[in-house]
N, C-alpha and C. Protein backbone atom coordinates (compact mmCIF):
# COMPACT_ATOMS: atom_id res chain seq x y z
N UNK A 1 -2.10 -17.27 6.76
CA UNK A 1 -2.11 -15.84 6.99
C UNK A 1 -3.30 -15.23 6.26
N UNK A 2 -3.93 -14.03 6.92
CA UNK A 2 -5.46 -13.76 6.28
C UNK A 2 -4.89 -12.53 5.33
N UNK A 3 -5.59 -12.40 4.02
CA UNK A 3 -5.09 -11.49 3.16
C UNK A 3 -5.17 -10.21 4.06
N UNK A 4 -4.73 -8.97 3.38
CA UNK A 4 -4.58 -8.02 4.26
C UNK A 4 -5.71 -6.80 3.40
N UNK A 5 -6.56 -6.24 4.14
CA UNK A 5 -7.79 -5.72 3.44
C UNK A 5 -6.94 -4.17 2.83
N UNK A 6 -7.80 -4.18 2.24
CA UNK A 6 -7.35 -3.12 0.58
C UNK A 6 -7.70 -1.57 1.45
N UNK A 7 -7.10 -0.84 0.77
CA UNK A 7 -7.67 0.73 0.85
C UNK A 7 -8.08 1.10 0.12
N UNK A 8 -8.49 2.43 0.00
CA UNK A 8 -9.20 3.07 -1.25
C UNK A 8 -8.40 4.31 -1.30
N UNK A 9 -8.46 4.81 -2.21
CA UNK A 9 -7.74 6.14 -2.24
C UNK A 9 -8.68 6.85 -3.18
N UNK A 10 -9.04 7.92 -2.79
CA UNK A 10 -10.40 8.99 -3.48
C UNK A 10 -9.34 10.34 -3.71
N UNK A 11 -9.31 10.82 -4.84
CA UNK A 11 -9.03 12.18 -4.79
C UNK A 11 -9.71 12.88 -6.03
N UNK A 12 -9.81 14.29 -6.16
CA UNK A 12 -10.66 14.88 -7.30
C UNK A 12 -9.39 16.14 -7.17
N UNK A 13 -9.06 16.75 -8.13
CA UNK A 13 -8.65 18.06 -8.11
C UNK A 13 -9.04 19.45 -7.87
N UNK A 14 -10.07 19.30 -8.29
CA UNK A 14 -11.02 20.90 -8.15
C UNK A 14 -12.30 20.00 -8.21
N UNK A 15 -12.51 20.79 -7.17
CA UNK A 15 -14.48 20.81 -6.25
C UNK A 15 -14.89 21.87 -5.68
N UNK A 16 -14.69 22.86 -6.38
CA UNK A 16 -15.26 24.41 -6.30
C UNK A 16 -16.57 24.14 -5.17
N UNK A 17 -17.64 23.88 -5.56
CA UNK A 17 -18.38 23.19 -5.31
C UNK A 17 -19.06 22.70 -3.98
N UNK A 18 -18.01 21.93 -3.33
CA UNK A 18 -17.54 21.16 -2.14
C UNK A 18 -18.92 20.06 -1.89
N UNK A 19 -19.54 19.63 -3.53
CA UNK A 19 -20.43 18.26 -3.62
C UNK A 19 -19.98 17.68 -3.12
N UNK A 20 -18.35 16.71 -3.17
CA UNK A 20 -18.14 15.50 -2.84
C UNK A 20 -18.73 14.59 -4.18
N UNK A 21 -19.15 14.92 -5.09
CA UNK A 21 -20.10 13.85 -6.13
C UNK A 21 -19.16 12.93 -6.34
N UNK A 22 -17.81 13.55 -7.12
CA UNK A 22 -17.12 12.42 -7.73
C UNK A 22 -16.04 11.71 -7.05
N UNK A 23 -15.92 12.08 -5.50
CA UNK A 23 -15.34 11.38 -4.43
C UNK A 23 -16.27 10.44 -4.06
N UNK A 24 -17.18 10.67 -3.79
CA UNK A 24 -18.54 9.56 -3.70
C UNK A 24 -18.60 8.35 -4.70
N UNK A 25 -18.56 8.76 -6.03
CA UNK A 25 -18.83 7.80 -7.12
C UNK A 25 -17.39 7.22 -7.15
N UNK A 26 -16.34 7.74 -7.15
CA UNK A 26 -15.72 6.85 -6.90
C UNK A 26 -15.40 5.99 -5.46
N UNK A 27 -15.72 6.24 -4.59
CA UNK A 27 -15.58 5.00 -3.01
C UNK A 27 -16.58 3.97 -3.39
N UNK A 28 -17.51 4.64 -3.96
CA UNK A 28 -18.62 3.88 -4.70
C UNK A 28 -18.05 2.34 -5.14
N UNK A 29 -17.57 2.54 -6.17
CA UNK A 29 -16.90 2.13 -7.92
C UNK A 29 -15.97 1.53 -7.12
N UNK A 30 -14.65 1.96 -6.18
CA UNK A 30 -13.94 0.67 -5.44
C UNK A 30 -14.67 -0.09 -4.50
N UNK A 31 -15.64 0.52 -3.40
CA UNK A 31 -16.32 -0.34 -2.56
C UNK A 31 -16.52 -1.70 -3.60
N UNK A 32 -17.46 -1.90 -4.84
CA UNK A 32 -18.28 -2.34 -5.32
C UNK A 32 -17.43 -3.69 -5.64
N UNK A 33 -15.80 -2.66 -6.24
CA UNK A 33 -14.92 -3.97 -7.45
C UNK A 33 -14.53 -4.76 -5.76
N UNK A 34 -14.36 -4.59 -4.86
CA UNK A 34 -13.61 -5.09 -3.73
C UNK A 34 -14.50 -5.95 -2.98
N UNK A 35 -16.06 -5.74 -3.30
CA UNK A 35 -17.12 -6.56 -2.74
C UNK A 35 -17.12 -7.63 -4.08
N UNK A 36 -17.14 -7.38 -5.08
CA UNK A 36 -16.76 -8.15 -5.76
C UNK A 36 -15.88 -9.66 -5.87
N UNK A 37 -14.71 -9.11 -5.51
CA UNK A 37 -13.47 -9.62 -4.81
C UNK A 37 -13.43 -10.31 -3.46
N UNK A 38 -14.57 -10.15 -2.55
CA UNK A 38 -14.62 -10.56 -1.10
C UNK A 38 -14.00 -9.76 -0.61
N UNK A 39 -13.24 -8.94 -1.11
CA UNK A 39 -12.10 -8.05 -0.15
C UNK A 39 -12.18 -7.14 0.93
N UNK A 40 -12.14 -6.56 2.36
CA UNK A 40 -12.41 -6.07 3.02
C UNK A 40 -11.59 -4.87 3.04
N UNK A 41 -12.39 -3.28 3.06
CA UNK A 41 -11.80 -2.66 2.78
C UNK A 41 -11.42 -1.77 4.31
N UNK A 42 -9.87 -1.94 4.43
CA UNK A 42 -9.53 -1.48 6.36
C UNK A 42 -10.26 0.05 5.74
N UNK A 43 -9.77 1.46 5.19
CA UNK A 43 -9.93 2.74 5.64
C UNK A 43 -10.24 3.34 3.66
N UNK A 44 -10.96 4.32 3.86
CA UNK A 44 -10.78 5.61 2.37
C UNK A 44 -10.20 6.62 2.91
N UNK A 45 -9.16 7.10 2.01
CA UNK A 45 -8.25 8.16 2.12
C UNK A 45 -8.88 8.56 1.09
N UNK A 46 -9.49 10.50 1.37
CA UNK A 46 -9.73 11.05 0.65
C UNK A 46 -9.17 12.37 0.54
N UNK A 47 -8.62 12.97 -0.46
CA UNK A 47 -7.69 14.17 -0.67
C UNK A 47 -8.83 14.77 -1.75
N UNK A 48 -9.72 15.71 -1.38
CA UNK A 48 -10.50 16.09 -1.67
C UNK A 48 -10.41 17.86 -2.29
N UNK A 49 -10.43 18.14 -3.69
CA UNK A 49 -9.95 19.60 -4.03
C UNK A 49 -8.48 19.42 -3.94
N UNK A 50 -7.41 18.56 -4.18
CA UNK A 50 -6.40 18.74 -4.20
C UNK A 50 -5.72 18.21 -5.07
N UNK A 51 -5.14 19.28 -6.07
CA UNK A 51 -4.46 18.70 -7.28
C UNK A 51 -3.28 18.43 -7.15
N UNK A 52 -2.71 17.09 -7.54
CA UNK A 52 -1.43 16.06 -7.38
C UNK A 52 -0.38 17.00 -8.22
N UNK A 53 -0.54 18.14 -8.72
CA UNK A 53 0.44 19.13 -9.15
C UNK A 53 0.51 19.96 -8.82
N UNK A 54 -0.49 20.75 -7.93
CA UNK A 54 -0.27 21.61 -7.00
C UNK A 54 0.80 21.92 -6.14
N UNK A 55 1.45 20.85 -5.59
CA UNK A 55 2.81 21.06 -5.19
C UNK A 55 2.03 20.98 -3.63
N UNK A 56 0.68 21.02 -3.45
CA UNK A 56 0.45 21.01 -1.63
C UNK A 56 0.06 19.51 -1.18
N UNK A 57 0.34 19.86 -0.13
CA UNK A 57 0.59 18.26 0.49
C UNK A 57 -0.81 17.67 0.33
N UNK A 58 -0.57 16.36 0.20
CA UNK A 58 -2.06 15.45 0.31
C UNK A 58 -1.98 14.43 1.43
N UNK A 59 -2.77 15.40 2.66
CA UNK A 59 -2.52 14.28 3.45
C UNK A 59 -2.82 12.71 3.89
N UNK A 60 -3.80 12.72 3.45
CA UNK A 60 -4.46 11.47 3.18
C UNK A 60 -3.65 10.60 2.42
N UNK A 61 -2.72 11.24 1.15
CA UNK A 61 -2.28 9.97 0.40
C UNK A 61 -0.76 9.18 1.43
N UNK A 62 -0.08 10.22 2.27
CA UNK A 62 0.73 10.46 2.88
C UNK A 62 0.71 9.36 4.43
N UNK A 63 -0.54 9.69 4.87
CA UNK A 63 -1.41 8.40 5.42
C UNK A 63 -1.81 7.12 5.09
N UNK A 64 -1.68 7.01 3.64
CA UNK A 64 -2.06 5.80 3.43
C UNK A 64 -0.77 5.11 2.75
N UNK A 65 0.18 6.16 2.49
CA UNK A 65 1.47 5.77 2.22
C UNK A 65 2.02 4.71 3.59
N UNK A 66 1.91 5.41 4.92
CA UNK A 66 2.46 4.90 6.08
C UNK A 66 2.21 4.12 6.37
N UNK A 67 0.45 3.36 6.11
CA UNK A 67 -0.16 2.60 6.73
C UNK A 67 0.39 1.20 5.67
N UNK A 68 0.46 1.84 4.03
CA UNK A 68 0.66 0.40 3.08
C UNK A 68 2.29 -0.06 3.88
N UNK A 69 2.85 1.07 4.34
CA UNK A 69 4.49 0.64 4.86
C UNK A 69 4.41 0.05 6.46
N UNK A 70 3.34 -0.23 7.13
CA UNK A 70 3.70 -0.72 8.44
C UNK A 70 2.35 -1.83 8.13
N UNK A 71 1.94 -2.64 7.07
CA UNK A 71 0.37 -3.32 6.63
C UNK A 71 -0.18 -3.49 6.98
N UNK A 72 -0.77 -2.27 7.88
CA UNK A 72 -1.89 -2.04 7.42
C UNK A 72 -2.59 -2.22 6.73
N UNK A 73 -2.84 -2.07 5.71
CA UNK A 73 -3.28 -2.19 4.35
C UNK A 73 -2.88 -2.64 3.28
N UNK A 74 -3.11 -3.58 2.13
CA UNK A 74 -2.40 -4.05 1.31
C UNK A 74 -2.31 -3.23 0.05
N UNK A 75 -4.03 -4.19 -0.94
CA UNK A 75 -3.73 -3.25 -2.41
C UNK A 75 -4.45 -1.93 -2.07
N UNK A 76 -4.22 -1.14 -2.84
CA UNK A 76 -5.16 0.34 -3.47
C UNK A 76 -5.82 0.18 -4.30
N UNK A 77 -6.87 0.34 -4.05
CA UNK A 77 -8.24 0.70 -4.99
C UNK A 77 -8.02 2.36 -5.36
N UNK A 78 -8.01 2.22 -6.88
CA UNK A 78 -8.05 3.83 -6.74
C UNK A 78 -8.86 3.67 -8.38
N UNK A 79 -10.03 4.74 -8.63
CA UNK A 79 -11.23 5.02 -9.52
C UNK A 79 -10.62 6.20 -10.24
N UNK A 80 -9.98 6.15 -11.45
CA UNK A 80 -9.56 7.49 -12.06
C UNK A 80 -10.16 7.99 -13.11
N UNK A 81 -11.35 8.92 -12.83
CA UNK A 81 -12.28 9.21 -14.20
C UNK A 81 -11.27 9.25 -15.43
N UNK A 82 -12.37 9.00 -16.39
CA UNK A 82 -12.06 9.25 -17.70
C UNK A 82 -11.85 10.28 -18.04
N UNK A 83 -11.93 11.01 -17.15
CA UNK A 83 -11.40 12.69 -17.91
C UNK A 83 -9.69 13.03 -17.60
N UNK A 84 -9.39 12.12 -16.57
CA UNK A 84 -8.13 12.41 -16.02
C UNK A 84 -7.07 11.53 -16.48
N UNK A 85 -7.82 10.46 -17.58
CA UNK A 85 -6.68 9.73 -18.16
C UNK A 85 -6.14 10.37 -19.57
């Protein structure tokens, strides 16, 4: 059976902004560890300006919830700055 390729999951809380910088650096930062790995990455779910306490939906993570439940997709790659740990 062929492993089952990884996702990425990108989110930032506030991007006033609407750069994209640190959604970027991180697809970046998983692309890289997963090429690393040989791993093929199926899709990036990105929830972009949306804080995981906000209480509003993230649809993307919600999407990639469905897809890890029908496998689609196996592990998650997910890049969590140092500011958010």
């Amino acid at each position: 059976m062929a492993p089952q390729a990884a996702a990425i999951y990108a989110r930032i809380s506030s991007d006033p902004d609407g750069t994209r910088m640190a959604i970027t650096r991180q697809i970046e930062d998983c692309r890289a560890f997963a090429q690393r790995r040989r791993w093929q990455v199926a899709d990036c779910y990105v929830d972009d300006d949306i804080s995981a306490y906000s209480g509003r939906r993230r649809p993307e993570y919600e999407r990639m919830l469905s897809d890890l439940g029908t496998g689609r997709v196996g592990p998650v790659l997910r890049n969590v700055p140092p500011a958010a740990n």
